[in-house]
Protein backbone atom coordinates (compact mmCIF):
# COMPACT_ATOMS: atom_id res chain seq x y z
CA UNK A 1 97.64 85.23 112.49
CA UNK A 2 98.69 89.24 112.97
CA UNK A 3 97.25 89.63 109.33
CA UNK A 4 93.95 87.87 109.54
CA UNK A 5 93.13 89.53 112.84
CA UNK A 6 94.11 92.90 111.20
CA UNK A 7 91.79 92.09 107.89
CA UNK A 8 88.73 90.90 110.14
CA UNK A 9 89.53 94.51 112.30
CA UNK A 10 88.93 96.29 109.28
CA UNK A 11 86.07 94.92 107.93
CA UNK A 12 84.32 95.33 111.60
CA UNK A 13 85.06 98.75 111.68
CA UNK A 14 84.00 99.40 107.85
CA UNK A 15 80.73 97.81 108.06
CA UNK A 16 79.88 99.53 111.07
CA UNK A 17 81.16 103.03 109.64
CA UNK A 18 79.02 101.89 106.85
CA UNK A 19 76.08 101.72 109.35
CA UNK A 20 76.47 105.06 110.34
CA UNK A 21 76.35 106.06 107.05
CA UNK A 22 73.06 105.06 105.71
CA UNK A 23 71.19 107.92 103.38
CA UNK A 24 69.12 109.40 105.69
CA UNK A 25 66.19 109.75 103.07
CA UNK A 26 66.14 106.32 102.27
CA UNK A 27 65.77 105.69 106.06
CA UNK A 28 63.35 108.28 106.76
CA UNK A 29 61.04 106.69 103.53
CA UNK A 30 61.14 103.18 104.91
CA UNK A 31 60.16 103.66 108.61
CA UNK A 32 59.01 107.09 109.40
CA UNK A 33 57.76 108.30 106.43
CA UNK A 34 54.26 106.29 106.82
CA UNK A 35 53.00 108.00 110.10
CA UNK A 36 55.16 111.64 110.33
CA UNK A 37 54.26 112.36 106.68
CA UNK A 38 50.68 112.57 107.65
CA UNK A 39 50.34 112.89 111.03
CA UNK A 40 49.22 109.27 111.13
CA UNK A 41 48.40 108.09 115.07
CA UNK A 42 49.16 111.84 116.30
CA UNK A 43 53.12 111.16 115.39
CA UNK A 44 53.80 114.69 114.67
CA UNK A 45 54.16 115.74 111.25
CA UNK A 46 57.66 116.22 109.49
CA UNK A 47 58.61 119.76 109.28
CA UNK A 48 55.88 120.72 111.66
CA UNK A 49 58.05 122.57 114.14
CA UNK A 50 55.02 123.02 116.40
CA UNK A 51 53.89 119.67 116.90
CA UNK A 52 58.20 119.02 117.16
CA UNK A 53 58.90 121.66 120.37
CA UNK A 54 56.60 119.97 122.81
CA UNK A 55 58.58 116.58 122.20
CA UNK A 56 62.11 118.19 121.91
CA UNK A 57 61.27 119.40 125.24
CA UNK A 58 62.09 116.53 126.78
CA UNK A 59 65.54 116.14 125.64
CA UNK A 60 66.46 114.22 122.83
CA UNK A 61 67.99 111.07 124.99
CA UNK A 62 64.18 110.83 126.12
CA UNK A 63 63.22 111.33 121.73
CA UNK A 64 65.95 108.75 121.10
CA UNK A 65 64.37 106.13 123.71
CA UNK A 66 61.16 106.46 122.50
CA UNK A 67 62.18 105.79 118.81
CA UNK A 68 64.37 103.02 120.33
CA UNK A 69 61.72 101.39 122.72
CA UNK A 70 58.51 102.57 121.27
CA UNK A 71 56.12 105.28 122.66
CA UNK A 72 51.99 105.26 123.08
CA UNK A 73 51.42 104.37 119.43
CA UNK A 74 54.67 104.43 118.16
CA UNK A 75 55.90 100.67 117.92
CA UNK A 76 59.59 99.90 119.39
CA UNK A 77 62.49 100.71 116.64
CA UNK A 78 59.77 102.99 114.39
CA UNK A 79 59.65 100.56 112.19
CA UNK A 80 63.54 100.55 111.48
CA UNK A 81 64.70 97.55 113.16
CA UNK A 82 68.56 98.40 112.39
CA UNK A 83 68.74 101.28 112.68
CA UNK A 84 71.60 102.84 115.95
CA UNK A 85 70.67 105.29 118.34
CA UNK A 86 72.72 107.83 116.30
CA UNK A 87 70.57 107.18 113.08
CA UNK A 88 67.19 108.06 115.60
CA UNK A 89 68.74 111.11 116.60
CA UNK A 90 69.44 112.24 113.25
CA UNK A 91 66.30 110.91 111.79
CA UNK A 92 64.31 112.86 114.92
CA UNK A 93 66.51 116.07 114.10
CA UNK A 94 65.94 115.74 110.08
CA UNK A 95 61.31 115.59 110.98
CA UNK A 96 61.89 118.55 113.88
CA UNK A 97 63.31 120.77 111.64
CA UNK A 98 61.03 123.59 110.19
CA UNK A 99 59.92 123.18 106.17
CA UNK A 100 59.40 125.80 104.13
């Protein structure tokens, strides 16, 4: 019993480590990519640090909630309907930062 209770412990705990590692890009292309790309529904652009500092203003547990729960146009989960409150942070932090 000690062993099957130990084998289903690790394969909790390596899925959801698995979760948290999810390519970023491959997120960012499947749910945020349609609207921040372009601006689409004044969702501010990715890379646009201007449209960004207005939002990050707020604090990103408010950013986070807003991904999480939807916001004005932005529909609950942006479009990535698995995805943990750490992956919105980082995919909020990866469209806030400045491009060059």
């Amino acid at each position: 019993m000690k062993k099957i209770l130990m084998a289903v412990s690790v394969l909790v705990m390596a899925s959801a480590a698995g979760a948290e590692d999810r390519d970023l890009q491959a997120l960012y292309k499947k749910s945020c990519f349609a609207c921040h790309a372009y601006g689409a529904n004044n969702a501010p652009k990715t890379g646009a640090a201007d449209q960004w500092a207005p939002r990050l203003e707020k604090g990103m547990e408010t950013l986070v909630a807003h991904a999480r729960d939807g916001f004005n146009t932005m529909p609950p989960k942006g479009l990535c309907f698995d995805c943990s409150d750490a992956e919105f942070k980082a995919l909020i932090e990866f469209m806030s930062e400045p491009q060059q």
